[in-house]
PDB file of N, CA and C in Angstrom:
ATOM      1  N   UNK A   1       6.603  19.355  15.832  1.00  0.00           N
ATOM      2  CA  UNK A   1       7.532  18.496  15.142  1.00  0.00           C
ATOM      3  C   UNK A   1       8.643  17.953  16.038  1.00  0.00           C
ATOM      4  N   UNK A   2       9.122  18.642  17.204  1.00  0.00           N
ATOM      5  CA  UNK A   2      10.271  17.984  18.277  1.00  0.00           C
ATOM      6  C   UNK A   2       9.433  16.716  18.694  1.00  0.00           C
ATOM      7  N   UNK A   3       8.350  16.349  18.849  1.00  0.00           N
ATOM      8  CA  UNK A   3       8.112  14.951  19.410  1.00  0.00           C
ATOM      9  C   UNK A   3       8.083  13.805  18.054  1.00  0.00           C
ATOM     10  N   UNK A   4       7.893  14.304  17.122  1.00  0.00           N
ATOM     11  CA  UNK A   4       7.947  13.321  15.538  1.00  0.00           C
ATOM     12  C   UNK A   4       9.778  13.086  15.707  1.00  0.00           C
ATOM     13  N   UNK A   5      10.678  14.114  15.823  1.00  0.00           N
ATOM     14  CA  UNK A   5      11.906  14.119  15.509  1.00  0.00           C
ATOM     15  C   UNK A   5      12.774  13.062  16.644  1.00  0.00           C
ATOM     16  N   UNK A   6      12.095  13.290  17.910  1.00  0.00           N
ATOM     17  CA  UNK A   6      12.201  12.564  19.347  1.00  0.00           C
ATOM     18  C   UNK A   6      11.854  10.879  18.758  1.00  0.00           C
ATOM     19  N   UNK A   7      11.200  11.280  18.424  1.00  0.00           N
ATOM     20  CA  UNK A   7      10.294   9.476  18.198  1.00  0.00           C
ATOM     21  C   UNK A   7      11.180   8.939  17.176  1.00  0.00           C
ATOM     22  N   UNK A   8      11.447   9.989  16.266  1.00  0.00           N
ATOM     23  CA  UNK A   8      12.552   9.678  15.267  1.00  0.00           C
ATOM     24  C   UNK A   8      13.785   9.213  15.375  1.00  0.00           C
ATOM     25  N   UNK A   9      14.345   9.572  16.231  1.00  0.00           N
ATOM     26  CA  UNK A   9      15.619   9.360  16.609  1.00  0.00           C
ATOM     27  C   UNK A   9      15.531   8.183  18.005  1.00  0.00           C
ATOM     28  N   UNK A  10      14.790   7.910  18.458  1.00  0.00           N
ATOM     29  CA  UNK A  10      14.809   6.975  19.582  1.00  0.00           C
ATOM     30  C   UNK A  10      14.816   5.658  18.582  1.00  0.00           C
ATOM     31  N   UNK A  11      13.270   5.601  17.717  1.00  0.00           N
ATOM     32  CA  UNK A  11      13.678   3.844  16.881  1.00  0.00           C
ATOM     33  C   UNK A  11      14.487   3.935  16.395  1.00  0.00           C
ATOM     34  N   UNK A  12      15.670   5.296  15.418  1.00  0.00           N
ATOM     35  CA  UNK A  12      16.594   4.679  14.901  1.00  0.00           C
ATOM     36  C   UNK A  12      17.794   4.217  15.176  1.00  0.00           C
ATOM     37  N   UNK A  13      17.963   3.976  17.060  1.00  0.00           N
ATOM     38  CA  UNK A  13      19.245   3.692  17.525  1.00  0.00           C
ATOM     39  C   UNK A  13      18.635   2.607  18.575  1.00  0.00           C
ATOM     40  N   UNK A  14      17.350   1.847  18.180  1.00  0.00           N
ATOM     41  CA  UNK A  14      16.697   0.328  18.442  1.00  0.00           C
ATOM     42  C   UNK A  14      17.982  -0.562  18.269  1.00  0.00           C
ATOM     43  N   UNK A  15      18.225  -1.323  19.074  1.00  0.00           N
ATOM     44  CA  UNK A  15      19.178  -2.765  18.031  1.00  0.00           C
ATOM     45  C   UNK A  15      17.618  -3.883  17.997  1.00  0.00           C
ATOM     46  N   UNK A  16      17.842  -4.098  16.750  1.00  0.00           N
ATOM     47  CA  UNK A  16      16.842  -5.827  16.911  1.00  0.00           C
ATOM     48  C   UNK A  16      17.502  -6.750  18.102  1.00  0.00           C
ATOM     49  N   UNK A  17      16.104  -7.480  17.884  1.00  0.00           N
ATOM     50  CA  UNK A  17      16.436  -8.723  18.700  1.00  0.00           C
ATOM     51  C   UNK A  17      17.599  -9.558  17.556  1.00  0.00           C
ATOM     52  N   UNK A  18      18.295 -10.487  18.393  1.00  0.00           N
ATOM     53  CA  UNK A  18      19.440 -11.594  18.210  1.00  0.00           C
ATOM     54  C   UNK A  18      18.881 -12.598  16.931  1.00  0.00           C
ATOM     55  N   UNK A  19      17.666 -12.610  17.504  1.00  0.00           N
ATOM     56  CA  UNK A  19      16.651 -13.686  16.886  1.00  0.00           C
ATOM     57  C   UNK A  19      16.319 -13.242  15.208  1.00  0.00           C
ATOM     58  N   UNK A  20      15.994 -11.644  15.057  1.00  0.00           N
ATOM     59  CA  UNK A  20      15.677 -10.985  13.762  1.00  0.00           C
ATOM     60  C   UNK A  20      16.816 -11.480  12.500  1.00  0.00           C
ATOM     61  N   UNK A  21      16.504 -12.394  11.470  1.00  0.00           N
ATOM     62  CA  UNK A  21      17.129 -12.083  10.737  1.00  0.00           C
ATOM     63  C   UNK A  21      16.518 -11.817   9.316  1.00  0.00           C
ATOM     64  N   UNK A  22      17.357 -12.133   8.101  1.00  0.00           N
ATOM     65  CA  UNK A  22      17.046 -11.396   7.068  1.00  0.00           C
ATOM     66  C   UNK A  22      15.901 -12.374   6.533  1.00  0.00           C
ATOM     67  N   UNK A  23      15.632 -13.309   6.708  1.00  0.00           N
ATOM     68  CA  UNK A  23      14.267 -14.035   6.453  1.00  0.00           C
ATOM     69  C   UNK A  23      13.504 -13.577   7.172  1.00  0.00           C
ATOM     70  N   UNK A  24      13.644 -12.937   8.236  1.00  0.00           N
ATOM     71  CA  UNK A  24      12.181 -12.743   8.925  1.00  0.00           C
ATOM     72  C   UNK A  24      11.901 -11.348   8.678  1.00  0.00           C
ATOM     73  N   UNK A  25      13.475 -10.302   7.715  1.00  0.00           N
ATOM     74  CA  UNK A  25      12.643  -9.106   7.644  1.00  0.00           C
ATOM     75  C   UNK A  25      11.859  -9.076   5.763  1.00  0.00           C
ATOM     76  N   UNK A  26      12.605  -9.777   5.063  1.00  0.00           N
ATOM     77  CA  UNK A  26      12.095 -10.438   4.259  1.00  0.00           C
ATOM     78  C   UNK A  26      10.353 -10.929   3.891  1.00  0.00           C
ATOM     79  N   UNK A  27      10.278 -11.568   4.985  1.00  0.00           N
ATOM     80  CA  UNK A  27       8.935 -12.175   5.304  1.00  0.00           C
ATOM     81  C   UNK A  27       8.032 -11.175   5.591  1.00  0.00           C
ATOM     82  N   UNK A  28       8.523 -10.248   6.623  1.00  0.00           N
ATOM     83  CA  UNK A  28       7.868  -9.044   6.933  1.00  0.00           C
ATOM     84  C   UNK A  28       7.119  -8.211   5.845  1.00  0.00           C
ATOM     85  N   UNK A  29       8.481  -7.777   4.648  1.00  0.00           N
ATOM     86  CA  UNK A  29       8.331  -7.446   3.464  1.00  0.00           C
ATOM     87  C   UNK A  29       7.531  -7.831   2.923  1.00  0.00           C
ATOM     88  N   UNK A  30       7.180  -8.987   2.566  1.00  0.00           N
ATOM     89  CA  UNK A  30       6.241  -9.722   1.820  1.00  0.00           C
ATOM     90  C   UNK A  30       4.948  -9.828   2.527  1.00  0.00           C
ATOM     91  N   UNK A  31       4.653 -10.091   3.332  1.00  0.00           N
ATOM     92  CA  UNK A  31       3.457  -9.553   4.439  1.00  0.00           C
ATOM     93  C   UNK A  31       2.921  -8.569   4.022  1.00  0.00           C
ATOM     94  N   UNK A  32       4.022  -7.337   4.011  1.00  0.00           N
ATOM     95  CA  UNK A  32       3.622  -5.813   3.725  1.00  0.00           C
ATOM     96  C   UNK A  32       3.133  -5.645   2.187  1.00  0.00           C
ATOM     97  N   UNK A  33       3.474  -6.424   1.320  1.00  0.00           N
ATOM     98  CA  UNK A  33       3.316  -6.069   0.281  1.00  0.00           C
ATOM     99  C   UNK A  33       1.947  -6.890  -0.359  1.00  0.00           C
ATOM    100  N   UNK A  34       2.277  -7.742   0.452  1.00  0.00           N
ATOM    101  CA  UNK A  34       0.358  -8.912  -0.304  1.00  0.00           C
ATOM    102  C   UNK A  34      -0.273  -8.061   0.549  1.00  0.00           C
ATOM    103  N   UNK A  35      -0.449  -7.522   1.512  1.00  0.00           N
ATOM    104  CA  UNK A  35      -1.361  -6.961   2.467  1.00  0.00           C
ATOM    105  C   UNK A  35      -2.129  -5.642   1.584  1.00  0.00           C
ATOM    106  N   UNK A  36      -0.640  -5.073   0.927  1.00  0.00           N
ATOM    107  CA  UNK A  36      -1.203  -3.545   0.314  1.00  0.00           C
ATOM    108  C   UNK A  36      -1.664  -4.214  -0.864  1.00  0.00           C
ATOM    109  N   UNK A  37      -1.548  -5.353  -1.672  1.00  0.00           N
ATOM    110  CA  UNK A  37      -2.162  -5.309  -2.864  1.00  0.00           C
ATOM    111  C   UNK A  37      -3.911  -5.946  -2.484  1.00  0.00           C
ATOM    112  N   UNK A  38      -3.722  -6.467  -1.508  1.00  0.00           N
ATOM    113  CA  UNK A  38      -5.452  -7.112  -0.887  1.00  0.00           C
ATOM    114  C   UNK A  38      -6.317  -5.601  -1.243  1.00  0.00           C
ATOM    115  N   UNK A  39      -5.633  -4.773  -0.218  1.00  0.00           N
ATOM    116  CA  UNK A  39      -6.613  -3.917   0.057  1.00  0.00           C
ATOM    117  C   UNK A  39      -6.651  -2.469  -0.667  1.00  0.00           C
ATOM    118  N   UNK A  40      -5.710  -2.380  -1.563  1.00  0.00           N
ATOM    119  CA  UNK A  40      -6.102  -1.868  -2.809  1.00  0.00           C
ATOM    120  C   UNK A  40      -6.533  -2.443  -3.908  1.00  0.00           C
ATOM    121  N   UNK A  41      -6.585  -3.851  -4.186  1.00  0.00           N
ATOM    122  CA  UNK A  41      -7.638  -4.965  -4.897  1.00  0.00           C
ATOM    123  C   UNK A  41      -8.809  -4.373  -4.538  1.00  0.00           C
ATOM    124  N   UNK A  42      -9.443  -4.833  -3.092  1.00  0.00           N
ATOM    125  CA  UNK A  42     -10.704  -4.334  -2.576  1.00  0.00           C
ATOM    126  C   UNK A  42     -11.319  -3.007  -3.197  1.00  0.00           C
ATOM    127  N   UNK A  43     -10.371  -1.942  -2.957  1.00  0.00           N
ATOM    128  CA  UNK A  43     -11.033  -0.263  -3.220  1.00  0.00           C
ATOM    129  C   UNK A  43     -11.527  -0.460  -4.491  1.00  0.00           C
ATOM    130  N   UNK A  44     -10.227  -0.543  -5.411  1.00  0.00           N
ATOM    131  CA  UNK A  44     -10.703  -0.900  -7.024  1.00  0.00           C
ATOM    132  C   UNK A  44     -11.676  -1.627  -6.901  1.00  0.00           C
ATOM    133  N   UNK A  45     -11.600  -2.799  -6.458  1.00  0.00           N
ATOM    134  CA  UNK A  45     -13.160  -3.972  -6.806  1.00  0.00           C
ATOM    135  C   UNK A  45     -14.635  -3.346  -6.932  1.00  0.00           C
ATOM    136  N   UNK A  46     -14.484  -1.977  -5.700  1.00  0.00           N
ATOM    137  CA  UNK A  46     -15.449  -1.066  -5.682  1.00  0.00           C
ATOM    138  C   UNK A  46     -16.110  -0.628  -7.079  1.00  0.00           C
ATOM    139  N   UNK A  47     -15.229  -0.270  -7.768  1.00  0.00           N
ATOM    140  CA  UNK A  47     -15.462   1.176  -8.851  1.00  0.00           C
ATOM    141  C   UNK A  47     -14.994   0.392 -10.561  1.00  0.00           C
ATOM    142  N   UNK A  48     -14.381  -0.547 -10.324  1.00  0.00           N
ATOM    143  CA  UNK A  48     -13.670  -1.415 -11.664  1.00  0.00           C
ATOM    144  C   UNK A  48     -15.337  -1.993 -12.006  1.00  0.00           C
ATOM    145  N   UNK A  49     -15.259  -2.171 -13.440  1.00  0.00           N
ATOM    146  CA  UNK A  49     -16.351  -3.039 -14.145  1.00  0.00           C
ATOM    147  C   UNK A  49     -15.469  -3.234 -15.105  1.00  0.00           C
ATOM    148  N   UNK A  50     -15.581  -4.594 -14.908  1.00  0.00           N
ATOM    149  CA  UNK A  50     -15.139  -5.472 -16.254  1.00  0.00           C
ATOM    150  C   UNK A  50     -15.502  -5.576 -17.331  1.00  0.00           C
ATOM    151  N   UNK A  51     -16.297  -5.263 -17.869  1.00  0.00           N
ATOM    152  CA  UNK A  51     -17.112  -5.241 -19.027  1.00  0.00           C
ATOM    153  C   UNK A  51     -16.447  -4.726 -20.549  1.00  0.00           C
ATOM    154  N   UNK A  52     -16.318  -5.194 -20.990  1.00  0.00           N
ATOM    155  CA  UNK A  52     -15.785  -4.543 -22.741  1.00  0.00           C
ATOM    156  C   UNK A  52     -15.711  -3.107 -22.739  1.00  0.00           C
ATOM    157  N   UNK A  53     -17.384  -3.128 -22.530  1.00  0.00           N
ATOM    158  CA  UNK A  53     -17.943  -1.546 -22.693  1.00  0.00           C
ATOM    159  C   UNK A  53     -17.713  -0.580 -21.603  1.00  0.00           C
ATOM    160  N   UNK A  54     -17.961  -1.247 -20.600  1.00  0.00           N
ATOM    161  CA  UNK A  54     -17.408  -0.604 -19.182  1.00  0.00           C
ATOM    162  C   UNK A  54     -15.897  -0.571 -18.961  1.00  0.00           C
ATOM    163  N   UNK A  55     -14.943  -1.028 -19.217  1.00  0.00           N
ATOM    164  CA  UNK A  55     -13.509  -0.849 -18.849  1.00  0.00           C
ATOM    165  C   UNK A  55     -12.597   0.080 -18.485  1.00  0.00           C
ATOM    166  N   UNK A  56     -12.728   0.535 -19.868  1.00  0.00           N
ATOM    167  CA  UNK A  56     -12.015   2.190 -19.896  1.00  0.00           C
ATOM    168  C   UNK A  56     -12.548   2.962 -19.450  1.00  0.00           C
ATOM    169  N   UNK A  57     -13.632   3.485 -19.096  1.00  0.00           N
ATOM    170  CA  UNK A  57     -14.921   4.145 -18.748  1.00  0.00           C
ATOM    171  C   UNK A  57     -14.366   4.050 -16.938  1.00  0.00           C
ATOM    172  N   UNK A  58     -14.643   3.214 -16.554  1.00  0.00           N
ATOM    173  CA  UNK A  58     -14.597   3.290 -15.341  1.00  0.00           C
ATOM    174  C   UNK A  58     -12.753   2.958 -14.496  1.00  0.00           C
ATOM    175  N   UNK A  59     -11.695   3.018 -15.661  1.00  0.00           N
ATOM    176  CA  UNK A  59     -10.694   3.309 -15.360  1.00  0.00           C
ATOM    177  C   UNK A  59     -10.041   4.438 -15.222  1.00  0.00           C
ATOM    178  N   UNK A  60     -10.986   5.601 -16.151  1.00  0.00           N
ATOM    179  CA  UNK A  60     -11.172   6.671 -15.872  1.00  0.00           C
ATOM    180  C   UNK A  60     -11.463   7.455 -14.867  1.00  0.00           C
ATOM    181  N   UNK A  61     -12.480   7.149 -14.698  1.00  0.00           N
ATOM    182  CA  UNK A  61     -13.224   7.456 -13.391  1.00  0.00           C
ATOM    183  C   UNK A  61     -12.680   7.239 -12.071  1.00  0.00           C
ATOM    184  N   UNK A  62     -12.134   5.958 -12.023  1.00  0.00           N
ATOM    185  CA  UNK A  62     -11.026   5.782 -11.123  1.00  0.00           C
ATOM    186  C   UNK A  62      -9.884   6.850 -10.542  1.00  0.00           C
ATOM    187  N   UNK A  63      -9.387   6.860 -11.614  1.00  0.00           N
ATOM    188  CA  UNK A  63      -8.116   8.143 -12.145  1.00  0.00           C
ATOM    189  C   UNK A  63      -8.620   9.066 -11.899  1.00  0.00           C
ATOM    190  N   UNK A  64      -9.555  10.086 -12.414  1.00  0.00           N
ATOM    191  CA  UNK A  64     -10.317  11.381 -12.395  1.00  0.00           C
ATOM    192  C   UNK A  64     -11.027  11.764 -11.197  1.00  0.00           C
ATOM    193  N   UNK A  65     -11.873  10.772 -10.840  1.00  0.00           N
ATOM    194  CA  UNK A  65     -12.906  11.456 -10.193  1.00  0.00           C
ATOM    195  C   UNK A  65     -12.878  10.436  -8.556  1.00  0.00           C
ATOM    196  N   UNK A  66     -12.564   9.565  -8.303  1.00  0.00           N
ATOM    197  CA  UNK A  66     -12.359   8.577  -6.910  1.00  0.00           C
ATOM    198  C   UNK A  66     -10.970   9.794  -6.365  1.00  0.00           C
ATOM    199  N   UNK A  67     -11.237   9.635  -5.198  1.00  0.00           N
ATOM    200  CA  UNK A  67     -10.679  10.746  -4.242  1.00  0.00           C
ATOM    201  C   UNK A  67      -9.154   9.517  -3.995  1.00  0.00           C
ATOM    202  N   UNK A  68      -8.384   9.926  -4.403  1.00  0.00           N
ATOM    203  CA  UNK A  68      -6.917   9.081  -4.154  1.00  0.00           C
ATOM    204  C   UNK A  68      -7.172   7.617  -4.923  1.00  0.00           C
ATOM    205  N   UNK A  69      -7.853   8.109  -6.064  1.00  0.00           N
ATOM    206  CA  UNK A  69      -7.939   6.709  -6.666  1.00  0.00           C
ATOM    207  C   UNK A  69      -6.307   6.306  -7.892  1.00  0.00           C
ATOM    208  N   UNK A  70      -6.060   7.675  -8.147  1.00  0.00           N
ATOM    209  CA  UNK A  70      -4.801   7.379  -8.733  1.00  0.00           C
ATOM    210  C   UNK A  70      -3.747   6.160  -7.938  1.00  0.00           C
ATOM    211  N   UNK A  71      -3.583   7.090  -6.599  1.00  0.00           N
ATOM    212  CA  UNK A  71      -2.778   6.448  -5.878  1.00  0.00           C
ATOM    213  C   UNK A  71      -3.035   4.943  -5.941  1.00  0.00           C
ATOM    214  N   UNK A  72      -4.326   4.260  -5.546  1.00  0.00           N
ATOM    215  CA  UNK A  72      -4.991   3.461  -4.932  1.00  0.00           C
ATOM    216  C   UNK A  72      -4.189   2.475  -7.009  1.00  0.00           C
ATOM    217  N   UNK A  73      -4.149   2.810  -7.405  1.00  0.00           N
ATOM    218  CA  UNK A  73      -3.863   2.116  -8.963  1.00  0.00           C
ATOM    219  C   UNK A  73      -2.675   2.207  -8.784  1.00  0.00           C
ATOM    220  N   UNK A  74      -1.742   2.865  -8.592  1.00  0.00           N
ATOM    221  CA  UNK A  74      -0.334   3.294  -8.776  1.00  0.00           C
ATOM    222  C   UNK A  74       0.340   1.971  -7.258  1.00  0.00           C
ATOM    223  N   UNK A  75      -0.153   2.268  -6.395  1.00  0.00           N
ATOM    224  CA  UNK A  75      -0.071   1.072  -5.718  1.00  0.00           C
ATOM    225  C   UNK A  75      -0.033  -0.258  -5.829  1.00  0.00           C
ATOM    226  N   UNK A  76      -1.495  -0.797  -6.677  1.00  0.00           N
ATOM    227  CA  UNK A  76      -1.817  -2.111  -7.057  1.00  0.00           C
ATOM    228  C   UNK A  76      -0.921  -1.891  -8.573  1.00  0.00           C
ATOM    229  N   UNK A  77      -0.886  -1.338  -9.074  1.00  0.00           N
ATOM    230  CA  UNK A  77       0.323  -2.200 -10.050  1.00  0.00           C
ATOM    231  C   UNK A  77       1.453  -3.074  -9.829  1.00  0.00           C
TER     232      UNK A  77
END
């Protein structure tokens, strides 16, 4: 853990560049956040069936039985 705590403490006394401002960390943000809903879209796309009959059924399954599938929902909301 001294090299996590090392690493820790070195970026948090980084200055940004001159150039960084709040639109570009902004932007960043938003990057980060369509990025995580793509690719928790994807996982779900896996295991989701749309179907009337299929819906709940396999939202379940999601939840229950997919290995971090909670998360993977709790995310894409």
């Amino acid at each position: 853990m001294p090299a996590i705590r090392e690493f820790v403490d070195h970026q948090a006394h980084k200055r940004l560049p001159p150039h960084t401002g709040w639109l570009h960390i902004f932007g960043s943000l938003s990057l980060i956040a369509f990025g995580s809903q793509v690719i928790t879209g994807i996982l779900l796309l896996v295991y989701y069936r749309p179907t009337p009959q299929e819906a709940h059924k396999s939202i379940e399954f999601i939840t229950g039985e997919v290995r971090f599938g909670w998360l993977y929902r709790q995310i894409h909301a």
